[in-house]
PDB file of N, CA and C in Angstrom:
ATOM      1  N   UNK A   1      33.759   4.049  25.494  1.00  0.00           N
ATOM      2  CA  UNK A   1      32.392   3.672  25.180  1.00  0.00           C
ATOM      3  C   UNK A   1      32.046   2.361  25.876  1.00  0.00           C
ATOM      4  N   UNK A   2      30.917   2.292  25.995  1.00  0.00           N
ATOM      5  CA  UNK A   2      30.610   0.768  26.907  1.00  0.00           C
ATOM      6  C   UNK A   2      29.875  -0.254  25.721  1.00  0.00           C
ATOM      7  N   UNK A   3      29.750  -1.192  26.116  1.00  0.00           N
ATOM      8  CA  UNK A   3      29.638  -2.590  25.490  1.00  0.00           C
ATOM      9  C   UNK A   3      28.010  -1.769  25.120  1.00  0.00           C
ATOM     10  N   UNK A   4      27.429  -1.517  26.068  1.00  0.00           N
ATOM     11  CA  UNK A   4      25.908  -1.248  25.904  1.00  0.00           C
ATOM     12  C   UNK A   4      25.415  -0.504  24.530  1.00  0.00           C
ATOM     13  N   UNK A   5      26.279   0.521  24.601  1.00  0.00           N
ATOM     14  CA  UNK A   5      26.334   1.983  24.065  1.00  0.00           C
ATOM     15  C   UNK A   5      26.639   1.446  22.151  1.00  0.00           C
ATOM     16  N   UNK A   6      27.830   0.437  22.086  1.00  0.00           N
ATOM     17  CA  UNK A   6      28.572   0.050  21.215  1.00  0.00           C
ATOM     18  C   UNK A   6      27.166  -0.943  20.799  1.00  0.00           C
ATOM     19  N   UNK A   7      26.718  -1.841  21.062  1.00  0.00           N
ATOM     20  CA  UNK A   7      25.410  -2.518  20.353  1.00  0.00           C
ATOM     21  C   UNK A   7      24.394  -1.829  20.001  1.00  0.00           C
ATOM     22  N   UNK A   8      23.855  -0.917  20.937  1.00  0.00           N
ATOM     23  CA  UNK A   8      22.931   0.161  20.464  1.00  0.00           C
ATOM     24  C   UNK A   8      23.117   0.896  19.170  1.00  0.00           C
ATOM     25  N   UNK A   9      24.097   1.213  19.264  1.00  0.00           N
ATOM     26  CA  UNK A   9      24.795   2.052  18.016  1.00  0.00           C
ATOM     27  C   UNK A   9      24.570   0.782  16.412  1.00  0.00           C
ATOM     28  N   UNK A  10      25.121   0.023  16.572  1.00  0.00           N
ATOM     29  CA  UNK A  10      25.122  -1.213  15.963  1.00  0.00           C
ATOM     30  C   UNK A  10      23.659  -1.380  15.867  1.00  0.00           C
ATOM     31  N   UNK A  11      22.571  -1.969  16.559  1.00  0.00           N
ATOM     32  CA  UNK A  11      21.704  -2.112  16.177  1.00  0.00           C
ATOM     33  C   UNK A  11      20.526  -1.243  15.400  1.00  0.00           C
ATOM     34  N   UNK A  12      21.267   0.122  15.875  1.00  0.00           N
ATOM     35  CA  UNK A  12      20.588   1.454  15.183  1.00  0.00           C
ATOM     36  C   UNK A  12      20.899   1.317  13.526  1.00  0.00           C
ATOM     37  N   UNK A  13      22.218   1.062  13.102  1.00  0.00           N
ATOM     38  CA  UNK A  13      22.207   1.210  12.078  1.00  0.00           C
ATOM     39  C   UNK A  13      21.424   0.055  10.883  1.00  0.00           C
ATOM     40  N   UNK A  14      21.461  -1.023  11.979  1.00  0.00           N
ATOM     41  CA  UNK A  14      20.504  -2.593  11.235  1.00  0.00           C
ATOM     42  C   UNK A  14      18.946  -2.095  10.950  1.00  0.00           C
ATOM     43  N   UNK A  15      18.862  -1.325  12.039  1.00  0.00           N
ATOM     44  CA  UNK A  15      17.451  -0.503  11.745  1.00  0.00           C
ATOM     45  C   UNK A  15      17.148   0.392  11.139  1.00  0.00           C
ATOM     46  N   UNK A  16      17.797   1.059  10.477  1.00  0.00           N
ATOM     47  CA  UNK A  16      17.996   2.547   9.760  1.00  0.00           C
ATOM     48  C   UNK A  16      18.065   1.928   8.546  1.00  0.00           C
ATOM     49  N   UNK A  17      19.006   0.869   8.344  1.00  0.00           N
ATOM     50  CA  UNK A  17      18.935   0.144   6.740  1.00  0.00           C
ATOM     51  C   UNK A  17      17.632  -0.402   6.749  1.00  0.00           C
ATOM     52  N   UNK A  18      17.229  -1.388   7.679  1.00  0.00           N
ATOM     53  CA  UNK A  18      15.981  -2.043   7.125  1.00  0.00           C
ATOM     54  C   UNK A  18      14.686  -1.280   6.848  1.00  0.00           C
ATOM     55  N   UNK A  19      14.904  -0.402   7.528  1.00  0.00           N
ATOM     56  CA  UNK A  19      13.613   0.692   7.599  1.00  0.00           C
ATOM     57  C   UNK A  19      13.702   1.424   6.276  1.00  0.00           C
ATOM     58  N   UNK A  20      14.675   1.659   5.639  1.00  0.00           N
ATOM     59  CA  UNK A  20      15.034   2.588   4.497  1.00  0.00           C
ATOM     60  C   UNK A  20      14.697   1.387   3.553  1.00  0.00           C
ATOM     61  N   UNK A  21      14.664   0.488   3.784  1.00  0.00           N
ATOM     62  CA  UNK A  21      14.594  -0.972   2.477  1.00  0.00           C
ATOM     63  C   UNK A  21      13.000  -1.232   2.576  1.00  0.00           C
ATOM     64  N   UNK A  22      12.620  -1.194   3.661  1.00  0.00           N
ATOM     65  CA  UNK A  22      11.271  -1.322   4.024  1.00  0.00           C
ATOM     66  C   UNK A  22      10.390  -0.156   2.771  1.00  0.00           C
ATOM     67  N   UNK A  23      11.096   1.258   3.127  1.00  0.00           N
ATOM     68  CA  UNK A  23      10.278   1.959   2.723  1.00  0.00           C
ATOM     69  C   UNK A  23      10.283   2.233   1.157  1.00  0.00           C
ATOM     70  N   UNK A  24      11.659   1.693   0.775  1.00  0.00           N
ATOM     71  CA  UNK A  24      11.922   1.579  -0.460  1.00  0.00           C
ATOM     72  C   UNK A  24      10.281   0.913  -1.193  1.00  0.00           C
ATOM     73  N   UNK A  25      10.520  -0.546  -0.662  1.00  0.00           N
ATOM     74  CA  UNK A  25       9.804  -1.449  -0.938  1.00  0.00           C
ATOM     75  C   UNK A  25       7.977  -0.932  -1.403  1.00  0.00           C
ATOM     76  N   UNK A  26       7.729   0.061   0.033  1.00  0.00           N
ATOM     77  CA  UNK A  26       6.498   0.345  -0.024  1.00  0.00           C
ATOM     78  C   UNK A  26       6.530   1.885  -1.344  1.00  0.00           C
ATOM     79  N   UNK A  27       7.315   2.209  -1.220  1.00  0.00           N
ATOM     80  CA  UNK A  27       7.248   3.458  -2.482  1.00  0.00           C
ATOM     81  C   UNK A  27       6.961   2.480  -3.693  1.00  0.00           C
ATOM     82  N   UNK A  28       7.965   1.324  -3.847  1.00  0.00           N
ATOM     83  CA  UNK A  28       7.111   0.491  -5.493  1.00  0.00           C
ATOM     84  C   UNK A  28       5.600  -0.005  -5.314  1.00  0.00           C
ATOM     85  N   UNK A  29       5.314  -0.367  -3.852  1.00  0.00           N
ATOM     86  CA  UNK A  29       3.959  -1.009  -4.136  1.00  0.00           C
ATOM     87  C   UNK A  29       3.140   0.559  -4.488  1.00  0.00           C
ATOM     88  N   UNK A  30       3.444   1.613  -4.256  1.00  0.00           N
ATOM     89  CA  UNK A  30       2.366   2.534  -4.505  1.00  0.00           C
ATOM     90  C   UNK A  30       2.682   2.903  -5.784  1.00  0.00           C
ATOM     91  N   UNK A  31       3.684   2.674  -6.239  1.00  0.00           N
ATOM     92  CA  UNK A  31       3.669   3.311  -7.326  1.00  0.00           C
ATOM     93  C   UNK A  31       3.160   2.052  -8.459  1.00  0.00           C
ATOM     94  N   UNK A  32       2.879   1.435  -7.791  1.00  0.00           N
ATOM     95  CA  UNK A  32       2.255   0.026  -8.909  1.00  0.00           C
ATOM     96  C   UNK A  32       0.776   0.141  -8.381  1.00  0.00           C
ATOM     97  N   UNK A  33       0.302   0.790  -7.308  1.00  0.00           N
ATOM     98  CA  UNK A  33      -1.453   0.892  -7.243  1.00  0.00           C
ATOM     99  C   UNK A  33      -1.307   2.027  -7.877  1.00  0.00           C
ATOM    100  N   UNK A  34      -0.986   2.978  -8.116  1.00  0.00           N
ATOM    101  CA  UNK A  34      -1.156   4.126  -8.934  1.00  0.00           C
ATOM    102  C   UNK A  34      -1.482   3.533 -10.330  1.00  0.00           C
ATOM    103  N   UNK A  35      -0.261   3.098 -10.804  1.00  0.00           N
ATOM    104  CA  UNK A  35      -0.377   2.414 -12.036  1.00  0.00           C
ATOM    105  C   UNK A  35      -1.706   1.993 -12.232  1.00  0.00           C
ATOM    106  N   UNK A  36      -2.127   0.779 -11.989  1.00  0.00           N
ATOM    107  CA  UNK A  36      -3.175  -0.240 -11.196  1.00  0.00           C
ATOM    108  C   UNK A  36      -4.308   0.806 -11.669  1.00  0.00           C
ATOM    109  N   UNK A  37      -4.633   1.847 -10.966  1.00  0.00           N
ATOM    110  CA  UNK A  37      -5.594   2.209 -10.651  1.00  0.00           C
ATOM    111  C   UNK A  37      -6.036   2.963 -11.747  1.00  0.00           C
ATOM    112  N   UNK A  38      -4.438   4.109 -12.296  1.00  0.00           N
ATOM    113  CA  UNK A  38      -4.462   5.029 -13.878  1.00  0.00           C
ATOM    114  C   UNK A  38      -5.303   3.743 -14.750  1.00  0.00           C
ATOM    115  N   UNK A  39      -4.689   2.651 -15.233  1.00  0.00           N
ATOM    116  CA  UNK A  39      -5.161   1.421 -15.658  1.00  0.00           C
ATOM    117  C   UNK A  39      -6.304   1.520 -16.107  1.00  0.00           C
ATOM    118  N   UNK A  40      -7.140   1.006 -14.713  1.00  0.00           N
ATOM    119  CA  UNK A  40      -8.515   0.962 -14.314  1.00  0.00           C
ATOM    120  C   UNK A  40      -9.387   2.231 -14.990  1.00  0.00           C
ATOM    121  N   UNK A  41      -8.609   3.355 -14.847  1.00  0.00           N
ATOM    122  CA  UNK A  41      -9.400   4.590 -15.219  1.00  0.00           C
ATOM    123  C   UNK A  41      -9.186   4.900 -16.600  1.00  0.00           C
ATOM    124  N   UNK A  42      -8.346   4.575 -17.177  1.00  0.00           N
ATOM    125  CA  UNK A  42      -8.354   4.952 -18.328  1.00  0.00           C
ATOM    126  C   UNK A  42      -8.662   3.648 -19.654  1.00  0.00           C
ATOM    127  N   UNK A  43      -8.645   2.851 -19.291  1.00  0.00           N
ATOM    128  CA  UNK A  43      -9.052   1.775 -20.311  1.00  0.00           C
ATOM    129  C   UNK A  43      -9.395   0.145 -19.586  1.00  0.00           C
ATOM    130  N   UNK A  44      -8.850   0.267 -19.190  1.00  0.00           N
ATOM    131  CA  UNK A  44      -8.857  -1.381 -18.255  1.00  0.00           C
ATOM    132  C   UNK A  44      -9.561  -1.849 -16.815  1.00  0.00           C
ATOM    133  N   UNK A  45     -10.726  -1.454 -17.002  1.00  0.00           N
ATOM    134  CA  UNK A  45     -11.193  -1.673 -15.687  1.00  0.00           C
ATOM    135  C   UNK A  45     -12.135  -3.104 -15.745  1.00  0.00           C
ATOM    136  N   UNK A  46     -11.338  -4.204 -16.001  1.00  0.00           N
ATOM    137  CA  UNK A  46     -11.453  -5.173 -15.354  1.00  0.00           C
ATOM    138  C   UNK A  46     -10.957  -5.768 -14.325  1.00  0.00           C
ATOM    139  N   UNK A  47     -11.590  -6.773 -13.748  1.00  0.00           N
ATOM    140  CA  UNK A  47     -12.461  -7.199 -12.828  1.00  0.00           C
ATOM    141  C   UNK A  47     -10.550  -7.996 -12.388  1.00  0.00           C
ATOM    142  N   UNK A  48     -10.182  -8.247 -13.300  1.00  0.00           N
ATOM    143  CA  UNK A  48      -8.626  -8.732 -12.618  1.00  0.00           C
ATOM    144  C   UNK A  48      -7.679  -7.765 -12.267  1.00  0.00           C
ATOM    145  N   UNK A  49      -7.391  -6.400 -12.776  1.00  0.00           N
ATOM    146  CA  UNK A  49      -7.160  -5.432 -12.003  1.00  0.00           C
ATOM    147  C   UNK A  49      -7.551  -5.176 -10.124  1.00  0.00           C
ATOM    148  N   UNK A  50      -8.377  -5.315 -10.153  1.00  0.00           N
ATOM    149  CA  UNK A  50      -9.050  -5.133  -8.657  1.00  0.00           C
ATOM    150  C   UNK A  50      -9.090  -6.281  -7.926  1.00  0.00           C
ATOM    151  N   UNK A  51      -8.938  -7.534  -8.773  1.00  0.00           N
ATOM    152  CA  UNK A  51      -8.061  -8.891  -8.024  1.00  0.00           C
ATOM    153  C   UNK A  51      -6.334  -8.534  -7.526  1.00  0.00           C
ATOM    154  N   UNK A  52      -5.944  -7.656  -8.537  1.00  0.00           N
ATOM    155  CA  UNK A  52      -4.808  -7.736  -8.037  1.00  0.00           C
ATOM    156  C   UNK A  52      -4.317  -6.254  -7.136  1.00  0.00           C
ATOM    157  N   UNK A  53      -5.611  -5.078  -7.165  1.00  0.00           N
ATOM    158  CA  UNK A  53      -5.242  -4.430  -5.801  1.00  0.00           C
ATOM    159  C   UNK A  53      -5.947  -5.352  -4.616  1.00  0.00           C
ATOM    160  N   UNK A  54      -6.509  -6.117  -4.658  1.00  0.00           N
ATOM    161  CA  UNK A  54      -6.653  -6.764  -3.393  1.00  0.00           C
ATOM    162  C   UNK A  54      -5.494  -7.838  -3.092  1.00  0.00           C
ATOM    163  N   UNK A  55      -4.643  -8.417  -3.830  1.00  0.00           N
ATOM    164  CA  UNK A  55      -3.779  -9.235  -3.755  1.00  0.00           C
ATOM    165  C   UNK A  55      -2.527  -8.107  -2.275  1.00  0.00           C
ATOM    166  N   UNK A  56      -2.483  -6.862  -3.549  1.00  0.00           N
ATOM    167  CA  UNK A  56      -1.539  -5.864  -2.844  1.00  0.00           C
ATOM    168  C   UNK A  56      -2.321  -5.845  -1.420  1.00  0.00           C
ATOM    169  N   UNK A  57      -3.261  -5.271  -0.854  1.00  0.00           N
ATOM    170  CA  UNK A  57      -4.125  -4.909   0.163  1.00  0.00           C
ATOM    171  C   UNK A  57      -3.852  -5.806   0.963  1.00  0.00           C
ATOM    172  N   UNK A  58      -3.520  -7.182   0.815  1.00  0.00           N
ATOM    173  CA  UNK A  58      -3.949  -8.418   2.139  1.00  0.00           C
ATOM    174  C   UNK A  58      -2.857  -7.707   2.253  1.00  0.00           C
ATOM    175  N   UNK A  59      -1.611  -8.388   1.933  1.00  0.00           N
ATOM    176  CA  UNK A  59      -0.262  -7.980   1.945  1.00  0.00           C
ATOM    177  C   UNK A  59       0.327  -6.600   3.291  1.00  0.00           C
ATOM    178  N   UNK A  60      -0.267  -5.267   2.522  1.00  0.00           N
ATOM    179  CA  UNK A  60      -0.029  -4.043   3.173  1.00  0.00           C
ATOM    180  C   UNK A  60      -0.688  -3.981   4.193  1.00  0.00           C
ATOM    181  N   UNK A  61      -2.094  -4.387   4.646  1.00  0.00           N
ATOM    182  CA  UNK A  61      -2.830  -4.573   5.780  1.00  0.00           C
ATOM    183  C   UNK A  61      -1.938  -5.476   6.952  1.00  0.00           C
ATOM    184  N   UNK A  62      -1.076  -6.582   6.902  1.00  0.00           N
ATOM    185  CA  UNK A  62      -0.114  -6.985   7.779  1.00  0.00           C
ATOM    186  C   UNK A  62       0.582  -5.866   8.432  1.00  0.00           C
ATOM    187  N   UNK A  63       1.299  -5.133   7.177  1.00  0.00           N
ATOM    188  CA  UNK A  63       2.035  -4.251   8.162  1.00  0.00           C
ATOM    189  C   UNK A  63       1.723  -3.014   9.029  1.00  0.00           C
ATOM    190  N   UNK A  64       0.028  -2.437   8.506  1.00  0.00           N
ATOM    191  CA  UNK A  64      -0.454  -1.579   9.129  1.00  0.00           C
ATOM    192  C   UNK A  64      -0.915  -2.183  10.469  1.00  0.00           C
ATOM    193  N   UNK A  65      -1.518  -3.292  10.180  1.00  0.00           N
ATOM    194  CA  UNK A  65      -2.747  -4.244  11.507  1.00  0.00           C
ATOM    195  C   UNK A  65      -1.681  -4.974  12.468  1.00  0.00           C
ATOM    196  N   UNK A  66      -0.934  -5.643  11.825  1.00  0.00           N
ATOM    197  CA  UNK A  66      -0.314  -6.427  12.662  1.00  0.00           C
ATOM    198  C   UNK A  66       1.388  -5.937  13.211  1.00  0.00           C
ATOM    199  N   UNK A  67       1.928  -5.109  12.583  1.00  0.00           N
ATOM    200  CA  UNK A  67       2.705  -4.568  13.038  1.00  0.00           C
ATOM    201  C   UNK A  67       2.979  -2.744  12.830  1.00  0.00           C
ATOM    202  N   UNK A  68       2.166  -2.340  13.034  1.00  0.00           N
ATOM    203  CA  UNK A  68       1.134  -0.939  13.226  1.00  0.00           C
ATOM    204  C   UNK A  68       2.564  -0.579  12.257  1.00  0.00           C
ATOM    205  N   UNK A  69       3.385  -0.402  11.517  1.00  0.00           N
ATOM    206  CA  UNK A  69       4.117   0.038  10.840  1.00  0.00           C
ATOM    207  C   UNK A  69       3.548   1.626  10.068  1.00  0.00           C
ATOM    208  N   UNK A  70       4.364   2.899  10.207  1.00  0.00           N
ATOM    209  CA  UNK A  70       4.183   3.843   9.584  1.00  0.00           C
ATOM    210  C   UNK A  70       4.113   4.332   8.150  1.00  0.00           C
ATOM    211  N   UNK A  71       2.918   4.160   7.499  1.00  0.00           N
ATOM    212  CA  UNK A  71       2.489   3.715   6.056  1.00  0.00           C
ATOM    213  C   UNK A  71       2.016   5.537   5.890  1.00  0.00           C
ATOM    214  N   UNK A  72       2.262   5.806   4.577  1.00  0.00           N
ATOM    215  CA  UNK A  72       1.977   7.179   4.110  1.00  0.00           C
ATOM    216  C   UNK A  72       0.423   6.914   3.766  1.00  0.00           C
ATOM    217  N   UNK A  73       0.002   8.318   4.212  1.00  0.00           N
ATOM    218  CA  UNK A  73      -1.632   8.550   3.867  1.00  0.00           C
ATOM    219  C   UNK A  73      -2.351   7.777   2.599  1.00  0.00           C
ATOM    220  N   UNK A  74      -2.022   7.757   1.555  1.00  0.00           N
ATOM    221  CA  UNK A  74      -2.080   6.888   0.129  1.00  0.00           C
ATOM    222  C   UNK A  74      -2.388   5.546   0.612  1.00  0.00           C
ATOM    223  N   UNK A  75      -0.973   5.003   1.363  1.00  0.00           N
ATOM    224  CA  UNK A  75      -1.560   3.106   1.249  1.00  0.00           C
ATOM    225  C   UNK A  75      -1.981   3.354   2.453  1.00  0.00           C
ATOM    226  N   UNK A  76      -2.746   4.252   3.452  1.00  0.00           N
ATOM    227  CA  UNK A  76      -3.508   3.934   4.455  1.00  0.00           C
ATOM    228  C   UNK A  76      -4.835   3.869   4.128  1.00  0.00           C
ATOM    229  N   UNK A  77      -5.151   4.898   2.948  1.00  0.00           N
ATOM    230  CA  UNK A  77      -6.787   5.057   2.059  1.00  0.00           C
ATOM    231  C   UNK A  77      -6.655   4.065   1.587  1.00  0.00           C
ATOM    232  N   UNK A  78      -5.782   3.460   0.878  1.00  0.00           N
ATOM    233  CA  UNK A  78      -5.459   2.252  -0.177  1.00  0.00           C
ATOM    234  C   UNK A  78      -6.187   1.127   0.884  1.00  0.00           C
ATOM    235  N   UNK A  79      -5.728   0.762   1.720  1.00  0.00           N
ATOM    236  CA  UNK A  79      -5.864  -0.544   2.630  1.00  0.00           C
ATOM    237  C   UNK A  79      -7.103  -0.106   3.308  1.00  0.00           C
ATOM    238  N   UNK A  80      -7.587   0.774   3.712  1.00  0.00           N
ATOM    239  CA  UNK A  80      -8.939   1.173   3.920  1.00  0.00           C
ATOM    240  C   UNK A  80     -10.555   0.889   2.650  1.00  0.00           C
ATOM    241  N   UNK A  81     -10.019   1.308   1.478  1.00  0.00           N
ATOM    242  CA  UNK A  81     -10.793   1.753   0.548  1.00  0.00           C
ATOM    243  C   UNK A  81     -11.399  -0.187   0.183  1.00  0.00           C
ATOM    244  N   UNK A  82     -10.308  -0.500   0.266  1.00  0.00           N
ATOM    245  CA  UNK A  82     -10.061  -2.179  -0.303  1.00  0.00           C
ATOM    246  C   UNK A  82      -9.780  -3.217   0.531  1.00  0.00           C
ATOM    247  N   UNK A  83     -10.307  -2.676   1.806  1.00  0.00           N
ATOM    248  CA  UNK A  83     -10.358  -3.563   3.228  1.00  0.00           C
ATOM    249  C   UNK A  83     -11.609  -4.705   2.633  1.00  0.00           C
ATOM    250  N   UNK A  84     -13.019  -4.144   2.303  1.00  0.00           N
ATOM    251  CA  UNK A  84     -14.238  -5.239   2.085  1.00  0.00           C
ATOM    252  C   UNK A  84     -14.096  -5.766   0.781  1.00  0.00           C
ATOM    253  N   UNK A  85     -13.820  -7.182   0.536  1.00  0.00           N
ATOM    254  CA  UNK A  85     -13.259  -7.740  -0.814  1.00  0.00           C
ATOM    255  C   UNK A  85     -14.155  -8.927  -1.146  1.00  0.00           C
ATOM    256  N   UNK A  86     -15.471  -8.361  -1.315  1.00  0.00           N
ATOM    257  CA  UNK A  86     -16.313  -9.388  -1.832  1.00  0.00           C
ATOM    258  C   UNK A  86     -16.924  -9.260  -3.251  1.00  0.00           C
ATOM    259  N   UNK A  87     -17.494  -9.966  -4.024  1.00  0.00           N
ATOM    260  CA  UNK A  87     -18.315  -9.661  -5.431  1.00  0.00           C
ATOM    261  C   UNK A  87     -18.818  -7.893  -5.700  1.00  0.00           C
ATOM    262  N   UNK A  88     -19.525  -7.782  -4.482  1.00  0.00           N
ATOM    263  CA  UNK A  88     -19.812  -6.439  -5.070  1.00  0.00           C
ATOM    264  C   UNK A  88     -19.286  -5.699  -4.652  1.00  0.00           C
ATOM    265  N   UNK A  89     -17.869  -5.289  -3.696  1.00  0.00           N
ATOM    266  CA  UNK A  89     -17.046  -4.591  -3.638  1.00  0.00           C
ATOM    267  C   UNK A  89     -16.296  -4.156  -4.964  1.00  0.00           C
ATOM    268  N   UNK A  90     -16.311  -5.475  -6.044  1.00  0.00           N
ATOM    269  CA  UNK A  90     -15.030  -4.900  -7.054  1.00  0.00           C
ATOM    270  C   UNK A  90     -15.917  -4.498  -7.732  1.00  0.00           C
ATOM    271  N   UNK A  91     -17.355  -4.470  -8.157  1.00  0.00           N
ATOM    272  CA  UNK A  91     -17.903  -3.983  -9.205  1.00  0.00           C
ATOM    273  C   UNK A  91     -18.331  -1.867  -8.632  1.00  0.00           C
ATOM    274  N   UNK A  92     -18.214  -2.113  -7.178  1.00  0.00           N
ATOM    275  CA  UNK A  92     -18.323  -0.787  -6.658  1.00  0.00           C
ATOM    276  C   UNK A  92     -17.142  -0.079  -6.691  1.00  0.00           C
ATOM    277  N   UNK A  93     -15.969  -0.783  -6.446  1.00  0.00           N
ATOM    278  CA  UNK A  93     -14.696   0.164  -6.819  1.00  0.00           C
ATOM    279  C   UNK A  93     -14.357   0.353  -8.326  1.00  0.00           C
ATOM    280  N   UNK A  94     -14.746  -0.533  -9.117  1.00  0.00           N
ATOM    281  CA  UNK A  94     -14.334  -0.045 -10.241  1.00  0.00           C
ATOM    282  C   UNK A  94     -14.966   0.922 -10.504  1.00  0.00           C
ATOM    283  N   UNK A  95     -16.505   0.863 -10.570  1.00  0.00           N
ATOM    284  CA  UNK A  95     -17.374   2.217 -11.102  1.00  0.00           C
ATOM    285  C   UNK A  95     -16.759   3.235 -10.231  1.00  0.00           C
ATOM    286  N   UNK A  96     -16.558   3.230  -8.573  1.00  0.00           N
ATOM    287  CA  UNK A  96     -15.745   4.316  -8.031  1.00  0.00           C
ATOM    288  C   UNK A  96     -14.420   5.104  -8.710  1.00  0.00           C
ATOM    289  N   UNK A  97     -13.601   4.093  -9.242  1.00  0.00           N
ATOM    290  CA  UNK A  97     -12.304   4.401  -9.844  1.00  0.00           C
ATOM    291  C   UNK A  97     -12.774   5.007 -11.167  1.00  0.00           C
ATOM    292  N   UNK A  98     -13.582   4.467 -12.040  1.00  0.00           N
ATOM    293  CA  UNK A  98     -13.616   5.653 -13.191  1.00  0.00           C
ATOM    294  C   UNK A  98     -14.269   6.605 -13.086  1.00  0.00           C
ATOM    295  N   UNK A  99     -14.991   6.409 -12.251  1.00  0.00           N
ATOM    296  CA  UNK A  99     -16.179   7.968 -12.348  1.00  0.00           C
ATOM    297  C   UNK A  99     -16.109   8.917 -11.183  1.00  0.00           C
ATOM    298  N   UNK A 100     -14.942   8.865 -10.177  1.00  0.00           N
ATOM    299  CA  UNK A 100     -14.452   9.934  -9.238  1.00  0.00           C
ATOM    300  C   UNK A 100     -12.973  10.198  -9.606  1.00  0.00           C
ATOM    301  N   UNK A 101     -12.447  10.913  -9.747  1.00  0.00           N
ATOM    302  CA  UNK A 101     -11.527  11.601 -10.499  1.00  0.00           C
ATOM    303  C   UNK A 101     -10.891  11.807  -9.104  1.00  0.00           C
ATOM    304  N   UNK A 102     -11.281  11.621  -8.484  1.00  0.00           N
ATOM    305  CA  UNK A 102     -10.472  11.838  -6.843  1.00  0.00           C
ATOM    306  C   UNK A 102     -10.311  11.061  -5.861  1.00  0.00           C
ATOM    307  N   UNK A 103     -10.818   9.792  -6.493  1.00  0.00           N
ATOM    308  CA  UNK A 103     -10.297   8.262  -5.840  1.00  0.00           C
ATOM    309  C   UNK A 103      -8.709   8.102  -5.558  1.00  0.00           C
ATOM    310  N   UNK A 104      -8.598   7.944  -3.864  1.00  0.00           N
ATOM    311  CA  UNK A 104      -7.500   8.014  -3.472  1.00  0.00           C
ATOM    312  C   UNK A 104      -6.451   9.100  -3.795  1.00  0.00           C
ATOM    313  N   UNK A 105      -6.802   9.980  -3.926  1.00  0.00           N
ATOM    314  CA  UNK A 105      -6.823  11.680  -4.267  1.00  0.00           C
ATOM    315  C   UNK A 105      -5.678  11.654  -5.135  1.00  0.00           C
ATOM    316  N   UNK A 106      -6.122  10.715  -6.498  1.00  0.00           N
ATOM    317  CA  UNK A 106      -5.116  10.169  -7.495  1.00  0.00           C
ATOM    318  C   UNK A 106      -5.551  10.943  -8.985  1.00  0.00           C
ATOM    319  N   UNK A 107      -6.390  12.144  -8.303  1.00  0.00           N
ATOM    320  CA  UNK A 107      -7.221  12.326  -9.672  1.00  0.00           C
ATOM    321  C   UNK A 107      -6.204  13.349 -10.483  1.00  0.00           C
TER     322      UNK A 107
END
């Protein structure tokens, strides 16, 4: 085997773990906007809920925008839906989140 061949190999596997830790990582953030969002729809749709999917959103938008990283359909609507984060964005997603049953096709 050559020196070349032998780092490649090596660096494949540094990448195969981090990528698997990576994705670990992003399976809890969705499964905490799910949460988040059930929340929102079923009793709690305040206004700090939707502070804190935008908290998640800056966050996940790095790895889509800035390092185009391969994000499942969910946190791509997710980071889309909750890209515009001003006053009347959260009062429009919340009424969105309880009264479409198919927001982020979570219905």
């Amino acid at each position: 085997m050559s020196v070349r061949y032998s780092i490649l190999i090596e660096q494949l596997a540094v990448f195969i773990s981090s990528r698997n830790q990576i994705d670990r990582i992003l399976h809890d953030y969705e499964t905490e906007i799910k949460k988040i969002v059930s929340e929102i729809k079923a009793y709690d749709s305040s206004v700090d809920n939707i502070y804190k999917l935008f908290r998640i959103q800056n966050g996940l938008s790095v790895l889509l925008y800035k390092y185009n990283y391969p994000l499942s359909d969910y946190l791509r609507d997710f980071i889309h839906e909750f890209d515009r984060q001003d006053e009347e964005s959260v009062f429009y997603l919340i009424k969105e989140i309880v009264e479409n049953k198919h927001f982020l096709n979570n219905g």
